[in-house]
Protein backbone atom coordinates (compact mmCIF):
# COMPACT_ATOMS: atom_id res chain seq x y z
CA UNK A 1 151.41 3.79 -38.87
CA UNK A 2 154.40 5.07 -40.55
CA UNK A 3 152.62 6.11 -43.83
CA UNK A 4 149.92 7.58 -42.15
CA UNK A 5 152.07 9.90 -40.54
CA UNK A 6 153.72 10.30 -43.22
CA UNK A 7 150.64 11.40 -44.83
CA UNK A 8 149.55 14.27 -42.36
CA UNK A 9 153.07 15.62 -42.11
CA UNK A 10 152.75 15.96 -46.26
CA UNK A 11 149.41 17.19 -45.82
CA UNK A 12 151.09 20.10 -43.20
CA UNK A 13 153.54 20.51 -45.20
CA UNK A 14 151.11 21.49 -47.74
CA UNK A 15 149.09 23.70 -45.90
CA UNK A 16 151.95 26.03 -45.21
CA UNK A 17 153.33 26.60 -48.17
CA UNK A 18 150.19 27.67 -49.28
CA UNK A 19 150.72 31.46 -47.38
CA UNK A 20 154.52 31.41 -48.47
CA UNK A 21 153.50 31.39 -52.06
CA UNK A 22 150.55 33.81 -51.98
CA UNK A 23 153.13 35.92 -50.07
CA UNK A 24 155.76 35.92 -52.76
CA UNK A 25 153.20 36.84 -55.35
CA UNK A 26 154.06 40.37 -56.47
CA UNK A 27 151.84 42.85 -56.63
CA UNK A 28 149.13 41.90 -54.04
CA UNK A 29 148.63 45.21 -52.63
CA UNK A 30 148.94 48.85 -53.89
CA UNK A 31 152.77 50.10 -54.62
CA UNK A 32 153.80 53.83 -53.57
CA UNK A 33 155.77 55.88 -55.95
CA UNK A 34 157.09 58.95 -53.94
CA UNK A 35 157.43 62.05 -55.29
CA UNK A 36 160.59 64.39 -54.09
CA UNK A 37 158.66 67.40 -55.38
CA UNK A 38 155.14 68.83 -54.21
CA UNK A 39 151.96 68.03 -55.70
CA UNK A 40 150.70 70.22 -59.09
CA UNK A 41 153.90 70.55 -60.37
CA UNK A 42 155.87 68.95 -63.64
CA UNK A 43 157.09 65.79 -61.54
CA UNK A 44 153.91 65.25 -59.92
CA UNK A 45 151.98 65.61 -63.28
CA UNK A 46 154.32 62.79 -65.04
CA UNK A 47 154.37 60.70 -61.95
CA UNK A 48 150.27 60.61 -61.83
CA UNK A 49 150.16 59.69 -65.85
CA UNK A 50 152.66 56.74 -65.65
CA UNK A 51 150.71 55.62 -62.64
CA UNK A 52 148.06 54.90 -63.30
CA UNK A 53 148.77 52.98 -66.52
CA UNK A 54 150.96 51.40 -64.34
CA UNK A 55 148.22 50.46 -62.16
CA UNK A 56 146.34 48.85 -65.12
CA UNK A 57 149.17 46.70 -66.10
CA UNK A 58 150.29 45.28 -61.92
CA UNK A 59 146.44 44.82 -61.30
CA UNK A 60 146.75 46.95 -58.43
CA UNK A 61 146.51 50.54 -57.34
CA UNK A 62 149.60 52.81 -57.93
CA UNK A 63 149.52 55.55 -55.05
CA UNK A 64 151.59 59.14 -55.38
CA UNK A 65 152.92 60.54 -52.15
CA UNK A 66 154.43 63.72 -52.12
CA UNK A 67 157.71 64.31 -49.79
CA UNK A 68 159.45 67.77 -51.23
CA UNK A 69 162.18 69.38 -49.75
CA UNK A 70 166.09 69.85 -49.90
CA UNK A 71 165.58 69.88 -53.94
CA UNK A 72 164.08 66.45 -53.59
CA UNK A 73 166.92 64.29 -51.09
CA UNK A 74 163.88 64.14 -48.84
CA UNK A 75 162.01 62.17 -50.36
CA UNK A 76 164.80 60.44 -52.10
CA UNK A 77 166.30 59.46 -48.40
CA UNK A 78 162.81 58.20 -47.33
CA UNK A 79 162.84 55.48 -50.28
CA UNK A 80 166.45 54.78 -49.38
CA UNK A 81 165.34 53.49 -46.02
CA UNK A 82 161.90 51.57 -47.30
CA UNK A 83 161.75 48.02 -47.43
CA UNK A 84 163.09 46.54 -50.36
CA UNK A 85 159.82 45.10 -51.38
CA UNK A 86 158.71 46.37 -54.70
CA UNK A 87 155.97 48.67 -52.78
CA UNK A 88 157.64 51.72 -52.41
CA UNK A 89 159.71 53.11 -54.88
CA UNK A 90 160.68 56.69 -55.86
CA UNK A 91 160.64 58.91 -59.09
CA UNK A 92 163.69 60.42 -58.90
CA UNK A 93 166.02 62.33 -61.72
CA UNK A 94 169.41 64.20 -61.80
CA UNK A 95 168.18 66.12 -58.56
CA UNK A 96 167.68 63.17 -56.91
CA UNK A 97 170.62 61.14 -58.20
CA UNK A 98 173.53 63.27 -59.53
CA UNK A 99 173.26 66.93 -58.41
CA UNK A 100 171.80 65.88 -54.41
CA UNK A 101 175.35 63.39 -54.26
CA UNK A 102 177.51 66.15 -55.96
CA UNK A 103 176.35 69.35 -54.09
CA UNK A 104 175.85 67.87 -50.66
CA UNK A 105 178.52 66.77 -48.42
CA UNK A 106 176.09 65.12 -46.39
CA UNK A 107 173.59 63.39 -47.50
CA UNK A 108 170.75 60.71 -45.51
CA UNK A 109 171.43 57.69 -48.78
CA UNK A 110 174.56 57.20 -51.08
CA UNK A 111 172.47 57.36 -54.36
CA UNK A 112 174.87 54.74 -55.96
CA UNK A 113 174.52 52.22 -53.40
CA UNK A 114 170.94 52.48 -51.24
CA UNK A 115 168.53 52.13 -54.82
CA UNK A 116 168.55 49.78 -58.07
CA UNK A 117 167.63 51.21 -61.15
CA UNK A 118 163.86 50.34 -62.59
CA UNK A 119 163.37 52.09 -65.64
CA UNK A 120 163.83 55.50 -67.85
CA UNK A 121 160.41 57.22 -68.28
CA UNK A 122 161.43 60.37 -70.07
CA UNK A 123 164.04 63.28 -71.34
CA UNK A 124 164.13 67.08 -72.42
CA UNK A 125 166.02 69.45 -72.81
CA UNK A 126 165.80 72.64 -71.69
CA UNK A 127 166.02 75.98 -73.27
CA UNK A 128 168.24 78.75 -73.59
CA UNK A 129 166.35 81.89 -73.48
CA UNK A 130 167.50 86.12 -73.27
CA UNK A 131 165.30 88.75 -72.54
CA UNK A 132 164.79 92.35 -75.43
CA UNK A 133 167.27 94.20 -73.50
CA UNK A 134 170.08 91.70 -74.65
CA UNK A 135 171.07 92.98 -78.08
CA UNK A 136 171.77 88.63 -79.36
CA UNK A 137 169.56 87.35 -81.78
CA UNK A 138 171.69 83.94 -81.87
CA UNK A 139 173.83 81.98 -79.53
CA UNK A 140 177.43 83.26 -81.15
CA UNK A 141 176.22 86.83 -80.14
CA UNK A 142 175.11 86.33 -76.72
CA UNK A 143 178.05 84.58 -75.93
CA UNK A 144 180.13 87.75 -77.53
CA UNK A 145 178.03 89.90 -75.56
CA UNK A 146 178.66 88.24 -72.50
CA UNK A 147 182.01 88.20 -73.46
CA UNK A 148 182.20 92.11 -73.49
CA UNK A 149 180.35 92.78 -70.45
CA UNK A 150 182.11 90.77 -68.55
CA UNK A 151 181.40 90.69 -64.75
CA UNK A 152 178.70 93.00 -65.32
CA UNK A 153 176.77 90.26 -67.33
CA UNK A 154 174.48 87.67 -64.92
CA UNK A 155 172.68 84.77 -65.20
CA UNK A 156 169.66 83.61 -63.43
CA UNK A 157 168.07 80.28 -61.95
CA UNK A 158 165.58 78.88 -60.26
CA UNK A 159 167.41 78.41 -57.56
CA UNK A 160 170.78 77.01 -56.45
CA UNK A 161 171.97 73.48 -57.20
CA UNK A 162 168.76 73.49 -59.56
CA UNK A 163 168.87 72.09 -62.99
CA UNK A 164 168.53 75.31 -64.93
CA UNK A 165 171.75 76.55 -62.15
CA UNK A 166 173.98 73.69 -63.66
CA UNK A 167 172.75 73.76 -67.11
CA UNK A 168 173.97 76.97 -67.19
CA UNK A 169 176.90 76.62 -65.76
CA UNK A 170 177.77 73.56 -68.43
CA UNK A 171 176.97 76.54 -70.85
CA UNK A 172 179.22 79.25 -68.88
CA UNK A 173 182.11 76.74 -68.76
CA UNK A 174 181.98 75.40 -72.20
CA UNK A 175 182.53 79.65 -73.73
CA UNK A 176 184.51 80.39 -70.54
CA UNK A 177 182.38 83.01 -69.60
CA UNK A 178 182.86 85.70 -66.80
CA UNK A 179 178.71 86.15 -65.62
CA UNK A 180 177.70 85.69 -62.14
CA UNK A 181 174.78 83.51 -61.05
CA UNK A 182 172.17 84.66 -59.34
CA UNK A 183 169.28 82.41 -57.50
CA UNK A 184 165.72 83.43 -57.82
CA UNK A 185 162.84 81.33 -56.06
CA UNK A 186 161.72 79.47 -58.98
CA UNK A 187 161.83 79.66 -62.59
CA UNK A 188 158.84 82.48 -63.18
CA UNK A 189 160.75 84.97 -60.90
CA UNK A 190 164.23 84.10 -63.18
CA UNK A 191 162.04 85.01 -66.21
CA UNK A 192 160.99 88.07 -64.94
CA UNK A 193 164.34 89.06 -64.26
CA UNK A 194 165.02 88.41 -67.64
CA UNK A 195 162.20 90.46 -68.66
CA UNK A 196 163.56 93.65 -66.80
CA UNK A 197 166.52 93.18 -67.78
CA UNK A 198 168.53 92.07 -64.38
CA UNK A 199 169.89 89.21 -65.68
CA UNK A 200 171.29 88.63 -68.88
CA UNK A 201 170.20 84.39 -70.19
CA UNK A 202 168.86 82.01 -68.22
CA UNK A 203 168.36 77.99 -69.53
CA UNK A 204 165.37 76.86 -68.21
CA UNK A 205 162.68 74.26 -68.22
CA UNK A 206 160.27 74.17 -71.58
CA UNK A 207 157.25 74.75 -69.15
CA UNK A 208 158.56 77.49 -67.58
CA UNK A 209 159.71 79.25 -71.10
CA UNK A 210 157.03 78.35 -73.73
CA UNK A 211 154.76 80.80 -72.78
CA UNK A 212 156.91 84.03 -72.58
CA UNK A 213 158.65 82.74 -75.51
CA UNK A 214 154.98 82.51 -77.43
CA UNK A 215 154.15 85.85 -76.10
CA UNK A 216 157.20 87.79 -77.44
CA UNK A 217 158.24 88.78 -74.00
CA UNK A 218 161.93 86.57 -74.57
CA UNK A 219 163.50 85.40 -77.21
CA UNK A 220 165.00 81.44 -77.32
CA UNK A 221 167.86 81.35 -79.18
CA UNK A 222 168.45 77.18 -79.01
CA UNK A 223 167.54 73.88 -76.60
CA UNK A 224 170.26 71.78 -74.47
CA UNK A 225 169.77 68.32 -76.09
CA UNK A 226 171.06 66.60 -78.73
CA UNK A 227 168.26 66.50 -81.08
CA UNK A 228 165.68 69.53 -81.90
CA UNK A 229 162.66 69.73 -79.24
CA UNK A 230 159.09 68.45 -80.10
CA UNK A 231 158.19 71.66 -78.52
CA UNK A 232 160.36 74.01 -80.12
CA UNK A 233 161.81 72.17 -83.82
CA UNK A 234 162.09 75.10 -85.94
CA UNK A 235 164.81 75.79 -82.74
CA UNK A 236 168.35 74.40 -83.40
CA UNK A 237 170.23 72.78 -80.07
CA UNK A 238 173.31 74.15 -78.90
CA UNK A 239 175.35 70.96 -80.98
CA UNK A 240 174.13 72.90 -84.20
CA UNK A 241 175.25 75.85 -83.77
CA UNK A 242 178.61 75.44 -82.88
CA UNK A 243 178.94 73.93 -79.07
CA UNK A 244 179.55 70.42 -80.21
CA UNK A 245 178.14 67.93 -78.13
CA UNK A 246 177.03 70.16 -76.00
CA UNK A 247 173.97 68.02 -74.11
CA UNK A 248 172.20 68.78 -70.78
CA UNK A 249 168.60 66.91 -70.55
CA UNK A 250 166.25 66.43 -67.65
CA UNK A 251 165.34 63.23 -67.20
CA UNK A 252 162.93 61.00 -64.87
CA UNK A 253 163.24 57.28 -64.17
CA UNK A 254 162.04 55.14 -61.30
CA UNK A 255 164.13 53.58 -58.56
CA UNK A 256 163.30 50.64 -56.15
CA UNK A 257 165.11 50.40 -52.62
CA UNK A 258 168.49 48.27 -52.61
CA UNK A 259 167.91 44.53 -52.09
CA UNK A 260 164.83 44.61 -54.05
CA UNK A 261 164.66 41.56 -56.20
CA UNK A 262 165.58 41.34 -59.72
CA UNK A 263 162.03 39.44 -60.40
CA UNK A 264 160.25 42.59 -58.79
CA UNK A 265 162.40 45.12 -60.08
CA UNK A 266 161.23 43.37 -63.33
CA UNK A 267 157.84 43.16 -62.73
CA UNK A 268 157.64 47.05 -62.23
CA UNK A 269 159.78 47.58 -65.57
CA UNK A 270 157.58 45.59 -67.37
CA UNK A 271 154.41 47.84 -66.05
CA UNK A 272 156.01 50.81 -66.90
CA UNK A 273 157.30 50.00 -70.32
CA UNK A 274 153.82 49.29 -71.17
CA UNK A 275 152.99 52.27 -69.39
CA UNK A 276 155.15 54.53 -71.73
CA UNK A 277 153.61 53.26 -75.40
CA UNK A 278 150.14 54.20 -74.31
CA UNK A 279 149.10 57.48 -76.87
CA UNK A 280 147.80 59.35 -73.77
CA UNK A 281 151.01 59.00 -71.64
CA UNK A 282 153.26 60.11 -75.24
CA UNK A 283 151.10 63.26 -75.23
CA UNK A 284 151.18 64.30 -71.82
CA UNK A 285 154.67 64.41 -71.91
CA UNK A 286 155.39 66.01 -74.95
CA UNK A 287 152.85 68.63 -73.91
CA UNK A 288 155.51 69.50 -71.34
CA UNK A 289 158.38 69.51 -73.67
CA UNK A 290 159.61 65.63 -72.61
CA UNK A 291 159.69 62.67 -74.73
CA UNK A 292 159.52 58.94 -73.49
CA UNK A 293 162.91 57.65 -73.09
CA UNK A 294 162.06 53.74 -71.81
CA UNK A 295 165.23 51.86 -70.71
CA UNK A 296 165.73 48.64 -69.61
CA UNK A 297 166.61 48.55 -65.80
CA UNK A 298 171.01 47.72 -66.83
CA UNK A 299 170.51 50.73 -69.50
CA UNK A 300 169.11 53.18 -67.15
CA UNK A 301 171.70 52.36 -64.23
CA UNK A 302 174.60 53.00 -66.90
CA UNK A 303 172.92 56.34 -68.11
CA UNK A 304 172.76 57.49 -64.73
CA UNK A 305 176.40 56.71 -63.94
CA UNK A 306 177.55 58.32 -66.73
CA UNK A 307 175.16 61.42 -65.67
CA UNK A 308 176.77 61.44 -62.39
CA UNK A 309 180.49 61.93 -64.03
CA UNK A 310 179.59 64.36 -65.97
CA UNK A 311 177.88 66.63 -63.81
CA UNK A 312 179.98 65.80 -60.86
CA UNK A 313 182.97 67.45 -62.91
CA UNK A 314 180.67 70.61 -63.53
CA UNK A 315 179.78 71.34 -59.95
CA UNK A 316 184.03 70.89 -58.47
CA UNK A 317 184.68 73.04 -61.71
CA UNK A 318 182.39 75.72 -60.26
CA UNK A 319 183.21 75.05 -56.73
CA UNK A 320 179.43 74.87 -55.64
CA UNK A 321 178.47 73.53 -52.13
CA UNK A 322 175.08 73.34 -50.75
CA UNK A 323 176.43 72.63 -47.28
């Protein structure tokens, strides 16, 4: 009598374990990377090609959802708050991470402490561009130009607390320049106020340049990072021409809720690793001036700490608040 129950209390036993395993199998249904930024633009476009090769790799769909606002702590602040389960996870970058935390005295997450690092997906520099009415043909005499006009001199944005607002600042600090920032509503309107002449430089995305650049209508006198562009290498970086070290790259990178496991967080770096050697996924974001920058999840959680430092300084050195 004793074995037999024995028997059907192994036999339960069995039976529900089954569910608890198929449970802790990871992927089993489609994962959500959120996008702080609205649909069509750079973000989006690098979030959609990693993706789906993502998607190929986990066996399972790999869904984009859109939440833009407050230069991206929106969304950021809804993945903060999602369960740690490897299903919903957010592309963030310095926006997200480093200027959101240094700008904002209030924020919904404590980027250091509500997300784990997954994984690097990319970095580029930006580009530091002057419009025909600027008499600089090279970095040493903008900055002597600047230098002379003094208050009267301004540089433009795409907006305050963006990255082309603190690359520029890094830029205005390092000379110890006088110009005044001023805000536009995106980087096209900053380039046309280069164009006529309002403002004086502006350092700005390589999407938002190349074009105007190709068409004459401003002149690029060098990029932010510390090796030449794969969109612009007949440009030298700042480093080469004087501003040593000198480095200010945009970057994207995934991050998973905190408490996610180290097995999932794994999983998902895995995907994406694989994700970033596909020829497709190279080319898309070199298109866009970007080139893959995979990290392991330890590596990208150090890069981002040291980000934070460094651009933390920038913003109390320029006494910028958001709120």
């Amino acid at each position: 009598m004793n074995i037999l129950r024995r028997q059907v209390f192994l036999a339960a036993a069995i039976a529900c374990a089954v569910p608890v395993w198929a449970q802790d199998k990871f992927p089993s249904r489609p994962v959500s990377i959120v996008v702080p930024f609205p649909a069509g633009g750079v973000v989006d476009v690098v979030a959609r090609m990693v993706g789906q090769k993502m998607s190929a790799t986990l066996g399972t769909p790999v869904v984009i959802e859109n939440k833009p606002g407050a230069g991206g702590t929106i969304g950021a602040a809804y993945v903060a708050r999602a369960k740690p389960d490897g299903y919903t996870i957010l592309l963030g970058g310095s926006a997200t991470q480093v200027f959101g935390p240094a700008l904002y005295k209030s924020l919904r997450y404590d980027a250091k402490k509500d997300f784990v690092p997954i994984g690097q997906i990319s970095s580029g520099p930006l580009v530091l561009v002057t419009g025909s009415k600027v008499p600089a043909g090279d970095v040493a005499q903008l900055t002597a130009y600047l230098k002379d006009e003094g208050v009267r001199a301004f540089y433009g944005s795409n907006g305050n607390g963006t990255f082309p607002h603190l690359a520029a600042e890094l830029f205005k600090q390092a000379n110890r320049l006088p110009s005044a920032h001023i805000p536009y509503g995106g980087g096209p309107a900053a380039l046309t106020a280069l164009i006529t002449g309002d403002i004086a430089f502006s350092i700005n995305h390589i999407p938002v340049v190349q074009g105007m650049v190709k068409a004459g209508r401003v002149r690029a006198l060098a990029t932010t990072g510390k090796a030449r562009s794969v969109a612009f290498p007949n440009l030298p970086t700042l480093d080469e021409v004087g501003m040593k070290g000198f480095e200010a790259n945009a970057w994207w990178g995934l991050f998973a809720p905190a408490g996610t496991s180290a097995g999932i967080v794994q999983t998902l770096n895995e995907a994406l690793a694989t994700a970033l050697k596909d020829p497709s996924v190279i080319a898309g974001l070199e298109a866009q001036g970007d080139e893959v920058a995979y990290s392991t999840p330890s590596d990208f959680g150090a890069y981002v700490n040291a980000e934070s430092v460094k651009w933390t300084k920038v913003v109390k050195l320029a006494d910028l608040r958001l709120d």
